[in-house]
C-alpha atoms as a PDB file:
ATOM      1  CA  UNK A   1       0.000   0.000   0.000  1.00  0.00           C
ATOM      2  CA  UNK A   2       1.413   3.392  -0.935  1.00  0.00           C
ATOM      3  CA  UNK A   3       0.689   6.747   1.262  1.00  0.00           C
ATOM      4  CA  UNK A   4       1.114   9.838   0.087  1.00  0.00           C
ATOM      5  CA  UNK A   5       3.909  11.914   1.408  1.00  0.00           C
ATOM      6  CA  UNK A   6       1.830  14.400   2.792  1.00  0.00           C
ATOM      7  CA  UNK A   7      -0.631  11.959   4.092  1.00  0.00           C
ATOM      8  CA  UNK A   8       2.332  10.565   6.208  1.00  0.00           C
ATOM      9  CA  UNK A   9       3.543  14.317   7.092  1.00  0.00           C
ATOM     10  CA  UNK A  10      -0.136  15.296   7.709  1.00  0.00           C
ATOM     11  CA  UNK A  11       0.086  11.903  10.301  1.00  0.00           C
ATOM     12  CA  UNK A  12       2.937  12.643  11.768  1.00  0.00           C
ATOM     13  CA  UNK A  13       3.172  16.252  12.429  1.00  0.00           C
ATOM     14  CA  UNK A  14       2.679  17.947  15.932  1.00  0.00           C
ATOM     15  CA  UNK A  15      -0.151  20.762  15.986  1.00  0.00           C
ATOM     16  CA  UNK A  16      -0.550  23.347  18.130  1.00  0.00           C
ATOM     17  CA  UNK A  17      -3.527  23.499  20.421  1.00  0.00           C
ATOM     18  CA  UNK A  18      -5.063  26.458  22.565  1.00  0.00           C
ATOM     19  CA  UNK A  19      -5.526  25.894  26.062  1.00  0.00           C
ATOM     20  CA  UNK A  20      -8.995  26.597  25.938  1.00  0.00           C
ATOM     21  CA  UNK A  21     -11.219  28.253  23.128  1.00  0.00           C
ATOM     22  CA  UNK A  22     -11.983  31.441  25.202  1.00  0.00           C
ATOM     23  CA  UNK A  23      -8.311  32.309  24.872  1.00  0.00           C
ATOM     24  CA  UNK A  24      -8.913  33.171  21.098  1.00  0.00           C
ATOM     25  CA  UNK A  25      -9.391  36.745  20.377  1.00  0.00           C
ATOM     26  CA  UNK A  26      -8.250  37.098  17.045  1.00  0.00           C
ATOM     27  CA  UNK A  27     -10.244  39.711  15.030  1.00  0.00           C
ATOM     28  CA  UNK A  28     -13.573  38.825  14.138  1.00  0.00           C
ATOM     29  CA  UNK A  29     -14.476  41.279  11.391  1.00  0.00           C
ATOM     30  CA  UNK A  30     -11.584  43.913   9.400  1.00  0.00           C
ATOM     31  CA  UNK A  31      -8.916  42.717   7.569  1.00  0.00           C
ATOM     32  CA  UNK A  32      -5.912  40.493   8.439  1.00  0.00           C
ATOM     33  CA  UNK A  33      -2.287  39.758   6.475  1.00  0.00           C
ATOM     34  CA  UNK A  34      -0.928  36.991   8.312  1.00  0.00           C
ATOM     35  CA  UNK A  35       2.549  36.857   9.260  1.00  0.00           C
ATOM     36  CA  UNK A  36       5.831  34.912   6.497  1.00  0.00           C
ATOM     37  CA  UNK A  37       5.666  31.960   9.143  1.00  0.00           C
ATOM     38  CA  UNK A  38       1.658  31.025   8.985  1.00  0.00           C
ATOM     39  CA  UNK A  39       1.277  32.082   4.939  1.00  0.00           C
ATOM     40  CA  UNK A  40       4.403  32.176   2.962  1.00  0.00           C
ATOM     41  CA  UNK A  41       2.860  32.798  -0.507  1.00  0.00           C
ATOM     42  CA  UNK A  42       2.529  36.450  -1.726  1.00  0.00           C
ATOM     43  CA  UNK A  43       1.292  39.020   0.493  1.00  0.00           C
ATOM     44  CA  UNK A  44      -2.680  38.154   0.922  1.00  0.00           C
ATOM     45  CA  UNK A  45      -4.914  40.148   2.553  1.00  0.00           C
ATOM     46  CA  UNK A  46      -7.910  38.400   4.540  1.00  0.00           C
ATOM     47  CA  UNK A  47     -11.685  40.028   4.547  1.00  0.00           C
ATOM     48  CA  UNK A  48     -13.157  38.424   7.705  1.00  0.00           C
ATOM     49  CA  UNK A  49     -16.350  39.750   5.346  1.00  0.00           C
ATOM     50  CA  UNK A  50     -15.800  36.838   3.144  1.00  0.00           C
ATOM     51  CA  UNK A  51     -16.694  33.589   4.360  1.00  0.00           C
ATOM     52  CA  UNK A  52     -14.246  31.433   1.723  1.00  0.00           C
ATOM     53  CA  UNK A  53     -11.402  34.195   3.149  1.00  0.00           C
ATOM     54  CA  UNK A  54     -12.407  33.057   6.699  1.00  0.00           C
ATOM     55  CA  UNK A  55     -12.187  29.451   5.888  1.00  0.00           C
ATOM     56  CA  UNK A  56      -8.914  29.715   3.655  1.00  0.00           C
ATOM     57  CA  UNK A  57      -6.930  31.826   6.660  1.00  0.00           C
ATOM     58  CA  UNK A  58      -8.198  29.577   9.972  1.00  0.00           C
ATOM     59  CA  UNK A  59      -7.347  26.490   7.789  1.00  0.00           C
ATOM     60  CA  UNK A  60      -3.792  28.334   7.381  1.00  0.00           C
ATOM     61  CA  UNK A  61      -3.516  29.596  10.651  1.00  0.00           C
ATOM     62  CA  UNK A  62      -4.698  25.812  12.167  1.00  0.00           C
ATOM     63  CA  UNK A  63      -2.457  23.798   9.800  1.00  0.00           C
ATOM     64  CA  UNK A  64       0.681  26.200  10.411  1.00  0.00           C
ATOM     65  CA  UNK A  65       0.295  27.520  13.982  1.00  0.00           C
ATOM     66  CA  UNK A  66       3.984  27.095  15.842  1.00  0.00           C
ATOM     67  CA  UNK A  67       2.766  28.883  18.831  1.00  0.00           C
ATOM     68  CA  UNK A  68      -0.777  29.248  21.070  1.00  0.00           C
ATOM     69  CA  UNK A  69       0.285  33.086  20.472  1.00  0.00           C
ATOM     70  CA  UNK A  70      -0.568  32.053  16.481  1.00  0.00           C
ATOM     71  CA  UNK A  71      -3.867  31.034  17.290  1.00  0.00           C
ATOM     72  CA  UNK A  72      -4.750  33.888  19.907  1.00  0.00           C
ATOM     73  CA  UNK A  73      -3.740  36.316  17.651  1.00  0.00           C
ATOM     74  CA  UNK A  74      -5.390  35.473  14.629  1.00  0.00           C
ATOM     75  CA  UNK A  75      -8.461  32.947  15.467  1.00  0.00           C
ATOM     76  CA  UNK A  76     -11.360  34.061  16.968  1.00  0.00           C
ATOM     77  CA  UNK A  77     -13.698  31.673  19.007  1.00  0.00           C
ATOM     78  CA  UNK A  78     -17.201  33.022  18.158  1.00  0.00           C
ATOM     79  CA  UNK A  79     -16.108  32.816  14.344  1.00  0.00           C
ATOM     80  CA  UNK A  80     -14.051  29.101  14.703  1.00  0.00           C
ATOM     81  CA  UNK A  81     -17.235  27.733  16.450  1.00  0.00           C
ATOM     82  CA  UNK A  82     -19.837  29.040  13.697  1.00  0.00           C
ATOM     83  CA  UNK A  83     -17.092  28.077  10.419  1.00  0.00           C
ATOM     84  CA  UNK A  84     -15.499  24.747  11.807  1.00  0.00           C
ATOM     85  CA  UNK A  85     -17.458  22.335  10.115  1.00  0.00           C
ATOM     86  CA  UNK A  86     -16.470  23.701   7.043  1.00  0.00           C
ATOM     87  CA  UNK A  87     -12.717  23.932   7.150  1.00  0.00           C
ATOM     88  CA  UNK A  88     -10.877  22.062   5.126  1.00  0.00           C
ATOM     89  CA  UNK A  89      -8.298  20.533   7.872  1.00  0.00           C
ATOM     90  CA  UNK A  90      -5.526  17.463   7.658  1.00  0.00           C
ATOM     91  CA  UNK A  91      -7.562  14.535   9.427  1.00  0.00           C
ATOM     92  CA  UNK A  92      -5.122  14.694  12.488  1.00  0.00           C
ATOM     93  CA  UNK A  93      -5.535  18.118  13.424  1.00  0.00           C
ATOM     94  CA  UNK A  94      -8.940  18.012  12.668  1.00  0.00           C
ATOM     95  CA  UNK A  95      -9.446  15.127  15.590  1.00  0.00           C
ATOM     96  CA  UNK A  96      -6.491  16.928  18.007  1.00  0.00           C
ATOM     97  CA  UNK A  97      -8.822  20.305  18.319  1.00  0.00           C
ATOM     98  CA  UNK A  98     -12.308  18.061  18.587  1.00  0.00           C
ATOM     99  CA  UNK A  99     -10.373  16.007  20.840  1.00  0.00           C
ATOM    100  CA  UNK A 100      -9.952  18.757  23.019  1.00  0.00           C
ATOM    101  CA  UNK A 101     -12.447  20.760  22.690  1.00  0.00           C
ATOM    102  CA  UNK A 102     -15.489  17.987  22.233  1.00  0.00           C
ATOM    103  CA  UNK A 103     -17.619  21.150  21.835  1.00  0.00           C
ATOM    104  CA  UNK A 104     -16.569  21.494  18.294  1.00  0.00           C
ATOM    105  CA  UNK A 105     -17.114  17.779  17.338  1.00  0.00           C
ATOM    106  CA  UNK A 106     -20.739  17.981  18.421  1.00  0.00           C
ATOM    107  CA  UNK A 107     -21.197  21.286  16.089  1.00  0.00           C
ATOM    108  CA  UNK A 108     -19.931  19.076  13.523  1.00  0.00           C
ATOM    109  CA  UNK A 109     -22.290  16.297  13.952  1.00  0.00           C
ATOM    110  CA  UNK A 110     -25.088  18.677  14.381  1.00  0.00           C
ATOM    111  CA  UNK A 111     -24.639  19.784  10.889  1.00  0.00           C
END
């Protein structure tokens, strides 16, 4: 059976969790440009207006967080609980946040 490089790097990588959602107070509406560490590509700016800008910068943010200061900073909780059932997320880190924070796997399965 073959697996995919980044199906083993997606398996194998450490993500960073929060201690608790209510330490997220990341900007909920404006405009965000995320810092060279969490979106290397060319300089993007966010609009917390548009919901497939949301998804594309918490799915960055989530996948490429090296800190809990990552996630303060830029998620917010109010807007991760109302978009998380439709980020696109690597299966692991998907299960490490629900895993901790059950509260999101239920919104899921609500859905």
């Amino acid at each position: 059976m073959l697996v995919s490089m980044s199906s083993r790097y997606a398996q194998l990588r450490p993500y960073t969790l929060p201690g608790s959602l209510s330490e997220l107070s990341g900007p909920a509406y404006g405009s965000v440009v995320l810092p060279r560490h969490l979106d290397w590509g060319p300089h993007y700016e966010y609009d917390l207006a548009d919901v497939a800008d949301v998804l594309l910068m918490y799915e960055r943010v989530i996948r490429e967080a090296q800190t809990p200061e990552d996630l303060h900073t830029h998620l917010n909780a109010d807007v991760l609980r109302s978009r998380w059932r439709k980020l696109f997320l690597p299966g692991p880190a998907r299960a490490a946040w629900e895993a901790r924070f059950p509260e999101l796997a239920s919104t899921a399965a609500a859905a």
